[in-house]
Protein backbone atom coordinates (compact mmCIF):
# COMPACT_ATOMS: atom_id res chain seq x y z
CA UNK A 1 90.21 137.21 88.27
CA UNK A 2 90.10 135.24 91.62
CA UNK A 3 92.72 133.18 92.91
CA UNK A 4 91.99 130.32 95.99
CA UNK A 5 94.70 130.82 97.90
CA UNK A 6 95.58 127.05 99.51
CA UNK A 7 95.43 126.89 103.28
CA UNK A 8 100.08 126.28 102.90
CA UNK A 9 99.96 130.24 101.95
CA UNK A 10 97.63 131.58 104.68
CA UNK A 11 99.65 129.68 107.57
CA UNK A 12 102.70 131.36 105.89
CA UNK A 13 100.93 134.57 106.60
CA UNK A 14 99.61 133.61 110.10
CA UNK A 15 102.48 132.47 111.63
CA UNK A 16 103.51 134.84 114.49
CA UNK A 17 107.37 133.23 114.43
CA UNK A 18 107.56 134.00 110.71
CA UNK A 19 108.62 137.47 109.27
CA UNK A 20 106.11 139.09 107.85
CA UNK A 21 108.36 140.24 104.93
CA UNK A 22 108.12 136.69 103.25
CA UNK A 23 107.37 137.73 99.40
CA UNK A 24 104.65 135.07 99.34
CA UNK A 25 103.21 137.00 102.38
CA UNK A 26 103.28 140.44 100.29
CA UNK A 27 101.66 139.05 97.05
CA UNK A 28 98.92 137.69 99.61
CA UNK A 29 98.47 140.96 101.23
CA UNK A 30 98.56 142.23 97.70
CA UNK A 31 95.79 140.33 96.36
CA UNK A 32 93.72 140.89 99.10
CA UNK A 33 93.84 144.15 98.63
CA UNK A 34 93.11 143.72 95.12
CA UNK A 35 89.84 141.63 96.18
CA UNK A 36 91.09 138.55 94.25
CA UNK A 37 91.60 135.97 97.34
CA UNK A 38 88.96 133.52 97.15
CA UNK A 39 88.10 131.51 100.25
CA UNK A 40 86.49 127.86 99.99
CA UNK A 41 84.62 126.05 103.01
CA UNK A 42 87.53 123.26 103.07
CA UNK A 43 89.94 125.78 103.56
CA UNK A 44 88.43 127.85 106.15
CA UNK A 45 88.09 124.89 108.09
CA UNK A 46 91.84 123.37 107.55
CA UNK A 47 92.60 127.16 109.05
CA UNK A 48 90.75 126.65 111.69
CA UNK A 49 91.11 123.27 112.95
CA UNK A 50 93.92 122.21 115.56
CA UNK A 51 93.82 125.99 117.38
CA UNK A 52 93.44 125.13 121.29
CA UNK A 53 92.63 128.44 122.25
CA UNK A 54 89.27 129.70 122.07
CA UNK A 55 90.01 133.22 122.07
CA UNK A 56 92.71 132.55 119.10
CA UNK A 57 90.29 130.56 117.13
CA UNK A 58 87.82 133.54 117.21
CA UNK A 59 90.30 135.87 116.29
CA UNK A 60 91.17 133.83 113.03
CA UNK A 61 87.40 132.96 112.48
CA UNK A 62 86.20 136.84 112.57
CA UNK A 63 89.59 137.58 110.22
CA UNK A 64 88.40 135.01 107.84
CA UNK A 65 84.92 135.97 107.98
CA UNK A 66 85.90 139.24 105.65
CA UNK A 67 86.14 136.42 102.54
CA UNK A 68 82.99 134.31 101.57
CA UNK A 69 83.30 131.08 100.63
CA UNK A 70 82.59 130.16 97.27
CA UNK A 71 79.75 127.50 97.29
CA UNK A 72 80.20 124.10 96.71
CA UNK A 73 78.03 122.17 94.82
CA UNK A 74 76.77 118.72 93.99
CA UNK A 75 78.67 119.04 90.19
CA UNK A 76 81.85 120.40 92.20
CA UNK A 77 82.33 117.02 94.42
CA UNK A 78 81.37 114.97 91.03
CA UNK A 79 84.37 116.89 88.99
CA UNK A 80 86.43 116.35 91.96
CA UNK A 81 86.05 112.57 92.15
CA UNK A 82 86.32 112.40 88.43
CA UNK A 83 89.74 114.51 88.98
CA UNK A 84 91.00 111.62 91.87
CA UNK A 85 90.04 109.23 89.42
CA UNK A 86 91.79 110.78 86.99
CA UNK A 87 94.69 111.50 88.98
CA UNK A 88 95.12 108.03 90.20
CA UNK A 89 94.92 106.51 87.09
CA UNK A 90 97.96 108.09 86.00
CA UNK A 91 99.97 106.91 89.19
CA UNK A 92 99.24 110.36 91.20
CA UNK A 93 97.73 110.31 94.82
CA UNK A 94 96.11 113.31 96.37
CA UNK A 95 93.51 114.09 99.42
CA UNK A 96 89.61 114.76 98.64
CA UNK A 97 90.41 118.61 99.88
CA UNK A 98 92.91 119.25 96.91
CA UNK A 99 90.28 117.66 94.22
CA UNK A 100 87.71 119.67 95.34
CA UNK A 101 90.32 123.04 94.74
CA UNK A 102 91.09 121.81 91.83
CA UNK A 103 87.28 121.60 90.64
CA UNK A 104 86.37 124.56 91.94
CA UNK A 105 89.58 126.31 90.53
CA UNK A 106 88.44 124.54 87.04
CA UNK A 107 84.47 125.37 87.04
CA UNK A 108 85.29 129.02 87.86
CA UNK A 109 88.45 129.71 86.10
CA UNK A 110 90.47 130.43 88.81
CA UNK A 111 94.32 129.67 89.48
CA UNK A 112 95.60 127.97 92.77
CA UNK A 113 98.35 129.80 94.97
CA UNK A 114 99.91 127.10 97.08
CA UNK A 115 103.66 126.08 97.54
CA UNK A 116 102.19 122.40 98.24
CA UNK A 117 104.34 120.82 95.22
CA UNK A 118 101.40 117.65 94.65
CA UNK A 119 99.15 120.65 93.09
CA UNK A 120 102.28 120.34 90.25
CA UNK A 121 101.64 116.64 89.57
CA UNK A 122 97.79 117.80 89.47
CA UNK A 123 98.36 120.27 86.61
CA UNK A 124 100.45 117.85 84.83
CA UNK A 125 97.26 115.54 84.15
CA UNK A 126 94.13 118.01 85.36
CA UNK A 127 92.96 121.18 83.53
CA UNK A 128 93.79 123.42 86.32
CA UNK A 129 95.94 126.56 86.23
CA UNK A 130 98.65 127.25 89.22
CA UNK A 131 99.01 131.22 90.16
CA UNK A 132 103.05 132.47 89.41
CA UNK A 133 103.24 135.10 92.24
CA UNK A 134 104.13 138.60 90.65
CA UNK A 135 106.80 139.93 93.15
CA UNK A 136 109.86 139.06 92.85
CA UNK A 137 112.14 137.45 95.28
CA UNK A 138 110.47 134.97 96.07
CA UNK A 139 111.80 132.77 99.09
């Protein structure tokens, strides 16, 4: 099964000041080499955005190109408002990036890997499944 992997677990990976022995890292590197990291156009572009040198931006962009975004459609944007709505009804606030990975995550019965804790309050009133990392240790 796939797994969108939330733009908070890529930077983990793509940080050069980081060590690259973060646990989070290695069950990233592990399901990529699985072929379960999904990658969605919102994503991609949160990745991407706020990199001031050209030749660093193209680096990342020709990395990322190895995973295809998952198309978004009209009924994906419509689930994801209905998921704000939702969301807000019960008291919780959240950005129009993390509805729409929550309806994609929902229409395609995929699980979210993030550390970003408001995906928690999400599952608490949204049909959508977190991923538990496998490896332990986790930092």
């Amino acid at each position: 099964m796939k797994i969108i992997v939330d733009s908070c677990i890529w930077s983990l990976a793509l940080r050069r000041n980081e060590a690259k022995s973060s646990s989070l890292v290695d069950e990233l590197s592990e399901l990529i080499a699985e072929v379960r990291v999904q990658l969605i156009g919102p994503i991609r572009q949160e990745l991407l955005s706020g990199i001031k040198a050209k030749t660093q931006f193209n680096k990342l962009k020709e990395h990322l190109g190895a995973f295809p975004d998952l198309p978004l459609l009209s009924r994906d944007f419509e689930r994801a408002a209905e998921f704000f709505n939702l969301a807000r009804s019960k008291g919780i606030q959240g950005s129009n990036t993390d509805f729409i990975i929550c309806s994609l995550a929902y229409s395609h019965k995929m699980s979210i890997f993030t550390t970003d804790k408001d995906f928690e309050l999400y599952a608490s009133v949204l049909p959508i499944k977190l991923y538990e990392p496998r490896l332990q240790n986790l930092k």
